[in-house]
PDB file of N, CA and C in Angstrom:
ATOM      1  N   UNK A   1      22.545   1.239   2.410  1.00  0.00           N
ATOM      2  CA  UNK A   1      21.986   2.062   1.367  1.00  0.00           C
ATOM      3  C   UNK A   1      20.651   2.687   1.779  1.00  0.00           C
ATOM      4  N   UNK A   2      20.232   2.388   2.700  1.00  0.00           N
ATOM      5  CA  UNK A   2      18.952   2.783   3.572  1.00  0.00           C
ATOM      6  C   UNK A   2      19.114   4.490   4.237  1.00  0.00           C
ATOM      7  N   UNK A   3      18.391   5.205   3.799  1.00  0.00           N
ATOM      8  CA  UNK A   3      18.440   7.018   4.476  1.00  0.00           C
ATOM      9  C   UNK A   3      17.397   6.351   5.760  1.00  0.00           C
ATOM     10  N   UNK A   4      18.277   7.130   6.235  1.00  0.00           N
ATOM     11  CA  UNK A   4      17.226   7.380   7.917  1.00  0.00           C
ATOM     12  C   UNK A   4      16.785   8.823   7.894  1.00  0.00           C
ATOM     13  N   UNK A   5      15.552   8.781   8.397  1.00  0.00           N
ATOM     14  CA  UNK A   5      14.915  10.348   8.041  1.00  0.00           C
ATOM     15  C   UNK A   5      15.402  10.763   9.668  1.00  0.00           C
ATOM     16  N   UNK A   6      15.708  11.842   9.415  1.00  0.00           N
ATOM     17  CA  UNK A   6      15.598  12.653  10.656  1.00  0.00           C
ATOM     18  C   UNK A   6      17.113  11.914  11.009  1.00  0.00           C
ATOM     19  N   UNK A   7      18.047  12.269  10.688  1.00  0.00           N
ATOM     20  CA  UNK A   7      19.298  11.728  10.695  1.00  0.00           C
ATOM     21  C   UNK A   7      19.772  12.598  12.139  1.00  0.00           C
ATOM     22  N   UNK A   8      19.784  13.571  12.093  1.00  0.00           N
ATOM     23  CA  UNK A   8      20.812  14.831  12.843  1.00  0.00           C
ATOM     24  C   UNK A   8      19.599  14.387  14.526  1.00  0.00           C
ATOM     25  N   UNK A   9      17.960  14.375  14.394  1.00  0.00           N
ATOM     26  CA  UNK A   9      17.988  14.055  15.371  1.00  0.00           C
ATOM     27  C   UNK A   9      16.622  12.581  15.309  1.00  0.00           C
ATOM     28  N   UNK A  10      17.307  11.233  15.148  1.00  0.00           N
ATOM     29  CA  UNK A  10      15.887  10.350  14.854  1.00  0.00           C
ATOM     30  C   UNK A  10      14.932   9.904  15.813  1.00  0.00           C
ATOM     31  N   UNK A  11      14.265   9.648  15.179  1.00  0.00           N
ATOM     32  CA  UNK A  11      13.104   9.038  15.543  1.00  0.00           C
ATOM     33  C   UNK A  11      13.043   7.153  15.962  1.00  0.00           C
ATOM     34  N   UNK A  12      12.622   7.125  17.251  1.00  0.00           N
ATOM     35  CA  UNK A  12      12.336   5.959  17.165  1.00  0.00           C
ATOM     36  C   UNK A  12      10.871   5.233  17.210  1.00  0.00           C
ATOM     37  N   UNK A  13      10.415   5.552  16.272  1.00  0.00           N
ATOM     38  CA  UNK A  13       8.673   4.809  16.568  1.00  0.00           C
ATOM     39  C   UNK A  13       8.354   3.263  17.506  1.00  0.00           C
ATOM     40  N   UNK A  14       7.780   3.394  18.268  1.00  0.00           N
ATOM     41  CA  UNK A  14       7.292   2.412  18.816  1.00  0.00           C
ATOM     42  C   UNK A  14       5.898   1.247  18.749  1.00  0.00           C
ATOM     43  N   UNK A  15       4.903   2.466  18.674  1.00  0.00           N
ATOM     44  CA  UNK A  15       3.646   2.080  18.563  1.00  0.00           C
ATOM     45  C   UNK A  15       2.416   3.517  17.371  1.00  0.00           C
ATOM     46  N   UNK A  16       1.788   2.730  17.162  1.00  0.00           N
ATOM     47  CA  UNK A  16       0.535   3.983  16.787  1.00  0.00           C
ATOM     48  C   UNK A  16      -0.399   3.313  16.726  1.00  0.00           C
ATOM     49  N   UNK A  17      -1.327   4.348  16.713  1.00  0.00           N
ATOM     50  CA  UNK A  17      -2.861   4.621  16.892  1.00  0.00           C
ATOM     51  C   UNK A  17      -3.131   5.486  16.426  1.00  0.00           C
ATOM     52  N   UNK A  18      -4.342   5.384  15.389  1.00  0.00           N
ATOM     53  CA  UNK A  18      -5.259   6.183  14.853  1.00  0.00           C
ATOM     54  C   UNK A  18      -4.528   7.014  13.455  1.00  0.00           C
ATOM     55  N   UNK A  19      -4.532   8.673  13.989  1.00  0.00           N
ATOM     56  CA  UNK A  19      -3.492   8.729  12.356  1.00  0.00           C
ATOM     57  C   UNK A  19      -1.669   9.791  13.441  1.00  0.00           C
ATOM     58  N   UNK A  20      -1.746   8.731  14.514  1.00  0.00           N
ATOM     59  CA  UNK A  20      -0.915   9.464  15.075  1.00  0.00           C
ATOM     60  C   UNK A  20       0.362   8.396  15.584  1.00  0.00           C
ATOM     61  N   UNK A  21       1.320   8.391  15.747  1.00  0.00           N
ATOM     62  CA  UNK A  21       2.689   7.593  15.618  1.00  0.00           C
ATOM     63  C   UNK A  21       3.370   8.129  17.550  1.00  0.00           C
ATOM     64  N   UNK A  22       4.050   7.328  18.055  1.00  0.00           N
ATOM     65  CA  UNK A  22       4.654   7.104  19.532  1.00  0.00           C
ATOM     66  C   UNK A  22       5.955   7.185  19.116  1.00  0.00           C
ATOM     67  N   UNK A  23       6.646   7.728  19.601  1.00  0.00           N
ATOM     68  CA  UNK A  23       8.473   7.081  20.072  1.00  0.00           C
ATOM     69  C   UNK A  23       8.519   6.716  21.106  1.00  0.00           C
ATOM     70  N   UNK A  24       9.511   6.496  21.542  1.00  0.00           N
ATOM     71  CA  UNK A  24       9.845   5.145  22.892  1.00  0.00           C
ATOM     72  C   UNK A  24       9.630   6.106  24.446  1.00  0.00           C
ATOM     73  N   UNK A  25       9.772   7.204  23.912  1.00  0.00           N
ATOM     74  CA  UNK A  25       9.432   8.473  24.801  1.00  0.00           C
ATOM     75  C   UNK A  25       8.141   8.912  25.308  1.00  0.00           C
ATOM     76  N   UNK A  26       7.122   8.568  24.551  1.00  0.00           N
ATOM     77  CA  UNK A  26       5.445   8.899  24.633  1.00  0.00           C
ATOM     78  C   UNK A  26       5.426   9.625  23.800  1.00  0.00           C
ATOM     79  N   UNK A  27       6.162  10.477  23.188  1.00  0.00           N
ATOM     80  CA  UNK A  27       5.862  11.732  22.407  1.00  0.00           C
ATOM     81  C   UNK A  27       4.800  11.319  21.112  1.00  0.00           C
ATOM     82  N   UNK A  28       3.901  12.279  21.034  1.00  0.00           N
ATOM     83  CA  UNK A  28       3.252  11.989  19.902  1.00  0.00           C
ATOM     84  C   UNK A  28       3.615  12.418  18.884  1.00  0.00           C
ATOM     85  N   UNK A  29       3.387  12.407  17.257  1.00  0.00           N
ATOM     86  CA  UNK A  29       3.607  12.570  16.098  1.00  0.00           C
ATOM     87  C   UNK A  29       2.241  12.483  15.217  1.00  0.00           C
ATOM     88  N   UNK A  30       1.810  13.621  14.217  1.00  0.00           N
ATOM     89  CA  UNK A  30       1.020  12.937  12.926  1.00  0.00           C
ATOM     90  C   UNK A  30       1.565  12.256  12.379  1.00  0.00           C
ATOM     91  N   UNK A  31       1.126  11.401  12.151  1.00  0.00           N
ATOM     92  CA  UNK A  31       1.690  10.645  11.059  1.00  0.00           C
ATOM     93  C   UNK A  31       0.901  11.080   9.108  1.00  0.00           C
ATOM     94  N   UNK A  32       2.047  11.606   8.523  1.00  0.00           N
ATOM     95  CA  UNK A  32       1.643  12.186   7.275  1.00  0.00           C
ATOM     96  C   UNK A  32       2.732  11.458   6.348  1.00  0.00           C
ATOM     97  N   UNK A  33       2.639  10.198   6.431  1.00  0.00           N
ATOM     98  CA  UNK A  33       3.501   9.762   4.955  1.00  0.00           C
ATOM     99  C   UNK A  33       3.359   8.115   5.169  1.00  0.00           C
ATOM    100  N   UNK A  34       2.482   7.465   5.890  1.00  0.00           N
ATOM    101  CA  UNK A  34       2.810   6.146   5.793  1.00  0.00           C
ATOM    102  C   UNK A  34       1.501   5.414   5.359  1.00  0.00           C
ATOM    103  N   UNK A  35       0.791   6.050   4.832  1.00  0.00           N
ATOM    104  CA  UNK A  35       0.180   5.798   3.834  1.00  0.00           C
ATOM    105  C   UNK A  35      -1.153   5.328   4.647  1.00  0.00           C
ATOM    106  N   UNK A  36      -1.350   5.624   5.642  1.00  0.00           N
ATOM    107  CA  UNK A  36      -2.389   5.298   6.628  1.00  0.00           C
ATOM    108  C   UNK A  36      -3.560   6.510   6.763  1.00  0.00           C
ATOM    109  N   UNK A  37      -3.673   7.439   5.848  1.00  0.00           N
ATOM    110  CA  UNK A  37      -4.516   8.536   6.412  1.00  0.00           C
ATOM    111  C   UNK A  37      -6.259   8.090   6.257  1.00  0.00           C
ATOM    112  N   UNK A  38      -6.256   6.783   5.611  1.00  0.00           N
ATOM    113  CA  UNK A  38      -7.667   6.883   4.889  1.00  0.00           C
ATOM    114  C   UNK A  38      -8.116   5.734   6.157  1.00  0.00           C
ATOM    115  N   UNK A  39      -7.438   5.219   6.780  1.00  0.00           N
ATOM    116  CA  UNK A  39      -7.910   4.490   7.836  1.00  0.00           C
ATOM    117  C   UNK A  39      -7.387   4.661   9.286  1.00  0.00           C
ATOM    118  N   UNK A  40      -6.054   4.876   9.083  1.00  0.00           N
ATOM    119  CA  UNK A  40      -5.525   4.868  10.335  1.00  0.00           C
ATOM    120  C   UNK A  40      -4.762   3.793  10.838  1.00  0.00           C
ATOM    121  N   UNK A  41      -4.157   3.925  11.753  1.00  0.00           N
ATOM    122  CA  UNK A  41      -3.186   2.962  12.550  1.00  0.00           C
ATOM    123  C   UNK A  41      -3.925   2.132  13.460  1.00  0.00           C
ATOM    124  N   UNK A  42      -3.972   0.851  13.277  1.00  0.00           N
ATOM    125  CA  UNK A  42      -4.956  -0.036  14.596  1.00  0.00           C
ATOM    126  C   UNK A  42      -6.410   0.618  14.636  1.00  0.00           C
ATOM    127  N   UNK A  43      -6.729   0.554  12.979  1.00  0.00           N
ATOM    128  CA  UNK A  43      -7.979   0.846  13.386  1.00  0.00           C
ATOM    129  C   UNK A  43      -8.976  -0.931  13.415  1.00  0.00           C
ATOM    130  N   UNK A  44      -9.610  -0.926  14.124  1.00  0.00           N
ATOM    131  CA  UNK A  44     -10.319  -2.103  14.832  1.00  0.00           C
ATOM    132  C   UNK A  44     -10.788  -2.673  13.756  1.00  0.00           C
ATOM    133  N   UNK A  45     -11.877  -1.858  12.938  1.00  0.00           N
ATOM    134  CA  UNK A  45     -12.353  -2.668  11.517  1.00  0.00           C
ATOM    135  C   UNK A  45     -11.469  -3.747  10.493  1.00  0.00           C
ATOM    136  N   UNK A  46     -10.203  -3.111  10.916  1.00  0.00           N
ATOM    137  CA  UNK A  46      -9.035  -3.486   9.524  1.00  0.00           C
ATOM    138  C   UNK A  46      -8.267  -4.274  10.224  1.00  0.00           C
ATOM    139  N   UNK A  47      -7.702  -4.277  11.384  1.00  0.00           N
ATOM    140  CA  UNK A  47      -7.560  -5.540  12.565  1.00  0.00           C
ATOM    141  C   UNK A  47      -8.479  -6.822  12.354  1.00  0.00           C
ATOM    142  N   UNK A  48      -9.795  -6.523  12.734  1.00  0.00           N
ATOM    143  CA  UNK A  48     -10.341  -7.645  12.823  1.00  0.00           C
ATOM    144  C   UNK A  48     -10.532  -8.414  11.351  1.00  0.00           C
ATOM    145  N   UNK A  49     -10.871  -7.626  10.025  1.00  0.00           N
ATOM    146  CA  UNK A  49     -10.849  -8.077   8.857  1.00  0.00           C
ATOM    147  C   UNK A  49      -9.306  -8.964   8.500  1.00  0.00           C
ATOM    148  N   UNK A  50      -8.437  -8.134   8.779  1.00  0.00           N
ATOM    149  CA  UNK A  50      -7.062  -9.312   8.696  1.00  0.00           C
ATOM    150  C   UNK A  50      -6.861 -10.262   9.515  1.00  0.00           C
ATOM    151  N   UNK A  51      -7.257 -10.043  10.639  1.00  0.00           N
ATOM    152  CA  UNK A  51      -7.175 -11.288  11.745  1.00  0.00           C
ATOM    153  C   UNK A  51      -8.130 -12.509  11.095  1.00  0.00           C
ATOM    154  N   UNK A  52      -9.012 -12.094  10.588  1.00  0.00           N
ATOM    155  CA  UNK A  52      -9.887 -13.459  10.030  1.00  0.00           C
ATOM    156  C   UNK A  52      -9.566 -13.693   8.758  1.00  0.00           C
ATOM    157  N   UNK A  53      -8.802 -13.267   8.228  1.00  0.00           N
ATOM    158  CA  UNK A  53      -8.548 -13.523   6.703  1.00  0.00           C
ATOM    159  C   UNK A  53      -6.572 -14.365   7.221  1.00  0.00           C
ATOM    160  N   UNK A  54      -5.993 -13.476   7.892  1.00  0.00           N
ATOM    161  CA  UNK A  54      -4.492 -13.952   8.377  1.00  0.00           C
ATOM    162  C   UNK A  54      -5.418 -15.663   8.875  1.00  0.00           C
ATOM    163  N   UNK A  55      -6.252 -15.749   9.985  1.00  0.00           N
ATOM    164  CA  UNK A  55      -6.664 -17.089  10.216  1.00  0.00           C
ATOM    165  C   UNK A  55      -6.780 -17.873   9.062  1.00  0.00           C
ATOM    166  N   UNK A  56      -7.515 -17.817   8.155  1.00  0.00           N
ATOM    167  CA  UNK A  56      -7.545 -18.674   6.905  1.00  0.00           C
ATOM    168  C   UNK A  56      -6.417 -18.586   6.075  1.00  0.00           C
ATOM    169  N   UNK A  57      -5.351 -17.325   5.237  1.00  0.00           N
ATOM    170  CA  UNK A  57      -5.021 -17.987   4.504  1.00  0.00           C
ATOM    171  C   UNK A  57      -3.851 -16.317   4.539  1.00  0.00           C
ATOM    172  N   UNK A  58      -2.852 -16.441   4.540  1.00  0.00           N
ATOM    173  CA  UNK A  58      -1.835 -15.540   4.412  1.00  0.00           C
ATOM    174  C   UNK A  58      -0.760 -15.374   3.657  1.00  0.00           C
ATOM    175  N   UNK A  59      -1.413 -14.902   2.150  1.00  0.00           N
ATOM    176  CA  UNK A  59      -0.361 -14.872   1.084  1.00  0.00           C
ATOM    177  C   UNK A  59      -0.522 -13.619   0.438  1.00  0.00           C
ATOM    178  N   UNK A  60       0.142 -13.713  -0.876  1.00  0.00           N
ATOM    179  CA  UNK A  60      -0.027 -12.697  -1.728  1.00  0.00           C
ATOM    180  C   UNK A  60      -1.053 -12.979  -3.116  1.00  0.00           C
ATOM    181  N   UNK A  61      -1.031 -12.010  -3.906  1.00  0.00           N
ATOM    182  CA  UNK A  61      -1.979 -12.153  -4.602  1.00  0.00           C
ATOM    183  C   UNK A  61      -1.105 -13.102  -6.105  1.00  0.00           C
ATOM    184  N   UNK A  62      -0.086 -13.594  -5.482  1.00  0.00           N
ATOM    185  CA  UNK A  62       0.389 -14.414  -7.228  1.00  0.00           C
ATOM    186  C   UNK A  62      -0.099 -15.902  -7.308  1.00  0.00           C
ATOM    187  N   UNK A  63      -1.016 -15.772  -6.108  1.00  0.00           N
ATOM    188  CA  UNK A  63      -1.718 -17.647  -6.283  1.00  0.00           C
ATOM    189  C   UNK A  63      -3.212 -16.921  -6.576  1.00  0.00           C
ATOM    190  N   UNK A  64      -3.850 -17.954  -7.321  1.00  0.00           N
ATOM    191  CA  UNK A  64      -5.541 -17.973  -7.844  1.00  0.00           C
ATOM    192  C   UNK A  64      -6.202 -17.855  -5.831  1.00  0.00           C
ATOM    193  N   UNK A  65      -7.331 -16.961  -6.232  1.00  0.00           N
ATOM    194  CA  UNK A  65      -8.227 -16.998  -5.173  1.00  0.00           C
ATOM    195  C   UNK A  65      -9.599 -16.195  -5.541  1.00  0.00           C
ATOM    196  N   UNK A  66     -10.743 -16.883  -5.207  1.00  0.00           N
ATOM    197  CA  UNK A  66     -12.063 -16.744  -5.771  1.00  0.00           C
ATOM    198  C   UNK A  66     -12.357 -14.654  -5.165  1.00  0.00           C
ATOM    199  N   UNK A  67     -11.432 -14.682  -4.396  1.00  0.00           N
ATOM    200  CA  UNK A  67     -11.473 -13.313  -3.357  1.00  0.00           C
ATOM    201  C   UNK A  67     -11.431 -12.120  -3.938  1.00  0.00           C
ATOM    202  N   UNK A  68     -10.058 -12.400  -5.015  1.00  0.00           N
ATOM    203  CA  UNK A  68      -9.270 -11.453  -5.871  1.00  0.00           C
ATOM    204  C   UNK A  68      -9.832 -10.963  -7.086  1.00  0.00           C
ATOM    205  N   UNK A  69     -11.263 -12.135  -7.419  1.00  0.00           N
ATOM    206  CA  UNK A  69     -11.836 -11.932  -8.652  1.00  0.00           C
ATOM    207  C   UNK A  69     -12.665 -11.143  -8.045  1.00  0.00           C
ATOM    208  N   UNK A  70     -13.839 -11.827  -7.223  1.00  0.00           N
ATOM    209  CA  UNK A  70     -14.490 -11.086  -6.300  1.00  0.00           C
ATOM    210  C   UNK A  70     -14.277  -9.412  -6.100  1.00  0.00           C
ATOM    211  N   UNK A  71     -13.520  -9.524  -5.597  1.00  0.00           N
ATOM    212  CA  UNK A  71     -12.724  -7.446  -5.107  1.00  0.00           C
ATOM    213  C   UNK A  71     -13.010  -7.336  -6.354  1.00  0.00           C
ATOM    214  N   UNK A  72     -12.061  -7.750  -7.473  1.00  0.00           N
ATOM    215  CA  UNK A  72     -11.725  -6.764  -8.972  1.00  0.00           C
ATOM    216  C   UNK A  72     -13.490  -6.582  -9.319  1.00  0.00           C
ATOM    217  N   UNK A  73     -14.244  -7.804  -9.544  1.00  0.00           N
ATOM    218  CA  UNK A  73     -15.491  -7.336  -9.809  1.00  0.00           C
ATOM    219  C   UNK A  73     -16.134  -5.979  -8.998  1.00  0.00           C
ATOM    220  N   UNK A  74     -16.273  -6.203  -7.408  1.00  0.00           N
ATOM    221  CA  UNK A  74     -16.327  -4.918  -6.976  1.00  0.00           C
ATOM    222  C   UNK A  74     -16.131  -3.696  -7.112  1.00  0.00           C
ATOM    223  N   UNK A  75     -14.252  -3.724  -7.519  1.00  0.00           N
ATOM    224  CA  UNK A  75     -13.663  -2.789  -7.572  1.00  0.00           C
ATOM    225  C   UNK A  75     -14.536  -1.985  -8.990  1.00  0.00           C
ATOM    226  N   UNK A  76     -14.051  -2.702  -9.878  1.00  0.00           N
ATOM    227  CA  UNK A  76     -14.461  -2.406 -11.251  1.00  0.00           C
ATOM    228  C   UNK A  76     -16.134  -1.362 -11.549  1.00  0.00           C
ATOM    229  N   UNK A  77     -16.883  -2.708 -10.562  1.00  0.00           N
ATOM    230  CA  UNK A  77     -18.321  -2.355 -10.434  1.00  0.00           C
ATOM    231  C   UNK A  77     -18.515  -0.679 -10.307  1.00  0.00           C
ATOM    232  N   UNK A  78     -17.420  -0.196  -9.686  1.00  0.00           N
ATOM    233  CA  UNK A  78     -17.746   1.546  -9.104  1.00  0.00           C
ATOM    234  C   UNK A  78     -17.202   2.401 -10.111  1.00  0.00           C
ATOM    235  N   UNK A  79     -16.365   1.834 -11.014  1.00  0.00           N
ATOM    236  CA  UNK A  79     -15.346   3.036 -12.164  1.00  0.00           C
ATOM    237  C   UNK A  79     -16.393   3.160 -13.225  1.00  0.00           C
ATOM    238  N   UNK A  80     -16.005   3.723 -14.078  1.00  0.00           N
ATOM    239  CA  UNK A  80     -16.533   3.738 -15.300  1.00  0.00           C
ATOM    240  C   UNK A  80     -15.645   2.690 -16.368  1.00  0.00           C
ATOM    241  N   UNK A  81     -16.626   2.397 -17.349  1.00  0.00           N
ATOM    242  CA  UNK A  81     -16.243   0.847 -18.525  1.00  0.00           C
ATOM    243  C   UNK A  81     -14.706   0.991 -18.598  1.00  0.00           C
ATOM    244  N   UNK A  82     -13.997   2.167 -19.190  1.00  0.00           N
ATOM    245  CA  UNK A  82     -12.830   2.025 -19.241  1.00  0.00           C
ATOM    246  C   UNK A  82     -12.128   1.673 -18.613  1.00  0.00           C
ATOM    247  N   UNK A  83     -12.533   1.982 -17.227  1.00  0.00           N
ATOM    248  CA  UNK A  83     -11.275   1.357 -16.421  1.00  0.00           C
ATOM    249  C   UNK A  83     -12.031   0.169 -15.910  1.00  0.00           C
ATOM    250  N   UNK A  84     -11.919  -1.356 -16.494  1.00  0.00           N
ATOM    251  CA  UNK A  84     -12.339  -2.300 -16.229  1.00  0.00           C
ATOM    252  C   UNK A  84     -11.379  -3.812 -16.045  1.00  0.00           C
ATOM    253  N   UNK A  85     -10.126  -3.448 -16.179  1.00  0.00           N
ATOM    254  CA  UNK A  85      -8.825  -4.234 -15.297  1.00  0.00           C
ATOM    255  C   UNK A  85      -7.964  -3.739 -14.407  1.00  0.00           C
ATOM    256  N   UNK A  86      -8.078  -4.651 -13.554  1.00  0.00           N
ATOM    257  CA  UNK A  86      -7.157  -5.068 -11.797  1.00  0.00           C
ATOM    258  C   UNK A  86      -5.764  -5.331 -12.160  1.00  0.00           C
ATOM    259  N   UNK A  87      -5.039  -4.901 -11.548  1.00  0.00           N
ATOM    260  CA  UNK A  87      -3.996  -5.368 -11.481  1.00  0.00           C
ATOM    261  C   UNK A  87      -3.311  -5.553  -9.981  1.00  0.00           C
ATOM    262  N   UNK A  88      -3.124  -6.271  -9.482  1.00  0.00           N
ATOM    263  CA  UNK A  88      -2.527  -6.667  -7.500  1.00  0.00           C
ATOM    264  C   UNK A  88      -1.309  -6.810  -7.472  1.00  0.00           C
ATOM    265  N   UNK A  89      -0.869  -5.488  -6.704  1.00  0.00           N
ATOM    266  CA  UNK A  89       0.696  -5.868  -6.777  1.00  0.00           C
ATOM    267  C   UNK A  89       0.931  -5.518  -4.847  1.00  0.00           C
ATOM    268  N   UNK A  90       1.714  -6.021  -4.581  1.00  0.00           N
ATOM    269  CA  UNK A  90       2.314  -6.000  -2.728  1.00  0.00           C
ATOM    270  C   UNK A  90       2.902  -4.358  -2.389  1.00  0.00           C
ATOM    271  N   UNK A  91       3.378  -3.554  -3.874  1.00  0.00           N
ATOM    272  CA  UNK A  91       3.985  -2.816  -2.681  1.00  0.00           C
ATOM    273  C   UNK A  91       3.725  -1.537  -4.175  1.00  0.00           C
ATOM    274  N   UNK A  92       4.056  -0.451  -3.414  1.00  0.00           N
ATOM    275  CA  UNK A  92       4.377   0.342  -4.173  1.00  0.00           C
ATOM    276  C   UNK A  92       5.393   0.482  -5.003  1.00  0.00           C
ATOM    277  N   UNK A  93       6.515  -0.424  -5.191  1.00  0.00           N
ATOM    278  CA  UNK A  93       7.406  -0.308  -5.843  1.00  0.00           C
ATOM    279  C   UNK A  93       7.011  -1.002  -6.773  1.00  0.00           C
ATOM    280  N   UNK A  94       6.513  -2.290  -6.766  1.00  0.00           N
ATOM    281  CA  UNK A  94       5.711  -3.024  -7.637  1.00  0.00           C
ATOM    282  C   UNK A  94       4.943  -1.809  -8.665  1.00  0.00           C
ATOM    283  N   UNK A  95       4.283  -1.758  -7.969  1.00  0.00           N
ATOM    284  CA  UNK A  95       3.313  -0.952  -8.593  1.00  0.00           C
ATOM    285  C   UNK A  95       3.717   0.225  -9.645  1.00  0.00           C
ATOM    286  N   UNK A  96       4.907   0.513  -9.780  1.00  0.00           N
ATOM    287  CA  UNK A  96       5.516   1.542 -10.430  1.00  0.00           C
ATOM    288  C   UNK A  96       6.400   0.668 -11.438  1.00  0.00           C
ATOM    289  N   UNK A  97       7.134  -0.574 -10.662  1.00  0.00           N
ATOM    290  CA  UNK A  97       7.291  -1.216 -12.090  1.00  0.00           C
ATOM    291  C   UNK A  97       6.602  -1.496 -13.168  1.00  0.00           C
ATOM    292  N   UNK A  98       5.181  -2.199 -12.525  1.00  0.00           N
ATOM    293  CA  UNK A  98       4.234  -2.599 -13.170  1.00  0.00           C
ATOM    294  C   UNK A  98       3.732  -1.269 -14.453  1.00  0.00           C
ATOM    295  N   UNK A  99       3.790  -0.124 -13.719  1.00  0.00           N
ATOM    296  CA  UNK A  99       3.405   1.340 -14.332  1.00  0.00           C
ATOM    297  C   UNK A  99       4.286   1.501 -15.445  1.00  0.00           C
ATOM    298  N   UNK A 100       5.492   1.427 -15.569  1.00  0.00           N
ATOM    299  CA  UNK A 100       6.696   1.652 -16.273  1.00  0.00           C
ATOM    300  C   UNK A 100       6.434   0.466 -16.873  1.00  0.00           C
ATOM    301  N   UNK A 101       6.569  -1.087 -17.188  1.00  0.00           N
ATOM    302  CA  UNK A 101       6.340  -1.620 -18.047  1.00  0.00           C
ATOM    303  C   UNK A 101       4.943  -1.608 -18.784  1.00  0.00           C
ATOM    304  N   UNK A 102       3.673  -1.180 -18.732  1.00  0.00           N
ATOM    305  CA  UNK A 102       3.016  -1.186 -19.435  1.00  0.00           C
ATOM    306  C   UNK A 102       3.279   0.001 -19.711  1.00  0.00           C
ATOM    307  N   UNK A 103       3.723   1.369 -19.463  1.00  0.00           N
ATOM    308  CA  UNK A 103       3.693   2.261 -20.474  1.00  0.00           C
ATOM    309  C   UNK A 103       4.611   2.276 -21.653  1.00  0.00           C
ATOM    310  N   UNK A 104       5.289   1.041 -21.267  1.00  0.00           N
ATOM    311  CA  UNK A 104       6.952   0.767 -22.334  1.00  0.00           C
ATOM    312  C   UNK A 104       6.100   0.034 -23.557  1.00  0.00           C
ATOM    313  N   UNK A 105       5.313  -0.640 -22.718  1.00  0.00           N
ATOM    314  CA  UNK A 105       4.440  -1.769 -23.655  1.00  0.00           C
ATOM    315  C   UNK A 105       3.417  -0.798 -24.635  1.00  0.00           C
ATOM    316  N   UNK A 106       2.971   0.171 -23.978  1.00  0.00           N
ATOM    317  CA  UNK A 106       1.749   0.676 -24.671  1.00  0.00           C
ATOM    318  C   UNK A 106       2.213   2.087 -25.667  1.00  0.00           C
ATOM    319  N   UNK A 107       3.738   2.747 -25.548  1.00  0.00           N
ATOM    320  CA  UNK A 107       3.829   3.737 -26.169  1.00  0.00           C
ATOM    321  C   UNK A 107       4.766   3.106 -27.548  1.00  0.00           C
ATOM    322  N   UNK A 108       5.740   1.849 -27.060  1.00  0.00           N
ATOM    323  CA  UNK A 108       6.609   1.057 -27.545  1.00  0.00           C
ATOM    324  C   UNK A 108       8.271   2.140 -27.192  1.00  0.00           C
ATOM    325  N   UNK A 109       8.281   2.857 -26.437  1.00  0.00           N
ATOM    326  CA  UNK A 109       9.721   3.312 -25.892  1.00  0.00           C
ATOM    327  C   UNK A 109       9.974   2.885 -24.852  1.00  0.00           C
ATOM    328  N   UNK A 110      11.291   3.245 -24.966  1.00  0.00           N
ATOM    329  CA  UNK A 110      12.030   2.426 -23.359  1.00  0.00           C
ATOM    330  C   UNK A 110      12.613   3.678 -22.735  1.00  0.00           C
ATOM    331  N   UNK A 111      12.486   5.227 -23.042  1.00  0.00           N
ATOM    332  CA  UNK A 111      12.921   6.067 -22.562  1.00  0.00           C
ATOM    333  C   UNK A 111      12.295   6.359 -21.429  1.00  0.00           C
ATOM    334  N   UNK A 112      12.919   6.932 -20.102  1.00  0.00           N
ATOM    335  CA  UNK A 112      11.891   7.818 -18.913  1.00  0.00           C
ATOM    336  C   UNK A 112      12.409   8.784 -18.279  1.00  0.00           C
ATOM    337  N   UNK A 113      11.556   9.796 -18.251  1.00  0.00           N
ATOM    338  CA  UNK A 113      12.152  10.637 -17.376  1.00  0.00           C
ATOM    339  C   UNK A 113      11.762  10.909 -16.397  1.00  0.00           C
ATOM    340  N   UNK A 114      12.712  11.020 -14.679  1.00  0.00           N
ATOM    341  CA  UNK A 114      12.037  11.213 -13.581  1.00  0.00           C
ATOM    342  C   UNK A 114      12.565  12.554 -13.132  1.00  0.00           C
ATOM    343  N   UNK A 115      11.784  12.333 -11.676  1.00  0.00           N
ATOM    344  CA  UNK A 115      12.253  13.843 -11.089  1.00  0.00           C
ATOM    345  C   UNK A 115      12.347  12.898  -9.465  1.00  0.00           C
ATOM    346  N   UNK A 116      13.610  13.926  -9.055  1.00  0.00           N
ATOM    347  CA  UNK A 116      14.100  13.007  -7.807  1.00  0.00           C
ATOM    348  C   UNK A 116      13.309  13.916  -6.706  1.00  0.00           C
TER     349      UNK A 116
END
């Protein structure tokens, strides 16, 4: 049930760096959809921050951690009052469930309409 992009001729990614993507060929690629533009691929800062956080403790956010309050305070600290709850979800799909049930919750319909 999985689309492969670039069907007629694909891609095989190998490696990346920076905001640019490899196939097994050397060929380079931008990379414009994997959600990496605000940092990049192997960028060193975000390596070494997970490497010391993967050392201590490698989960998700559905267990308590002093970290998660921490960030949200941060986070929060920069918005304005209204927007003053976190919500941590793993993926983007999450994140759209999560979207779709509170708007079910907050309008009280269960109708939606998308666009493909």
């Amino acid at each position: 049930s999985c689309k492969v992009f670039y069907a007629k001729d694909p891609l095989k990614i190998v490696r990346a760096q920076g905001q640019y993507m490899f196939d097994e060929k050397g060929e380079k690629y931008l990379d414009c959809i994997n959600n990496v533009a605000h940092v990049g691929h192997s960028h060193p800062y975000v390596i070494k921050a997970a490497t010391k956080q993967m050392e201590l403790l490698n989960t998700n956010s559905r267990f308590l951690h002093d970290n998660l309050v921490q960030y949200a305070q941060r986070l929060t600290a920069t918005l304005p009052e209204k927007l003053s709850v976190c919500y941590f979800v793993n993926s983007g799909s999450e994140a759209n469930d999560l979207a779709l049930r509170l708007a079910r919750q907050y309008c009280g319909h269960q109708d939606v309409i998308t666009l493909e």
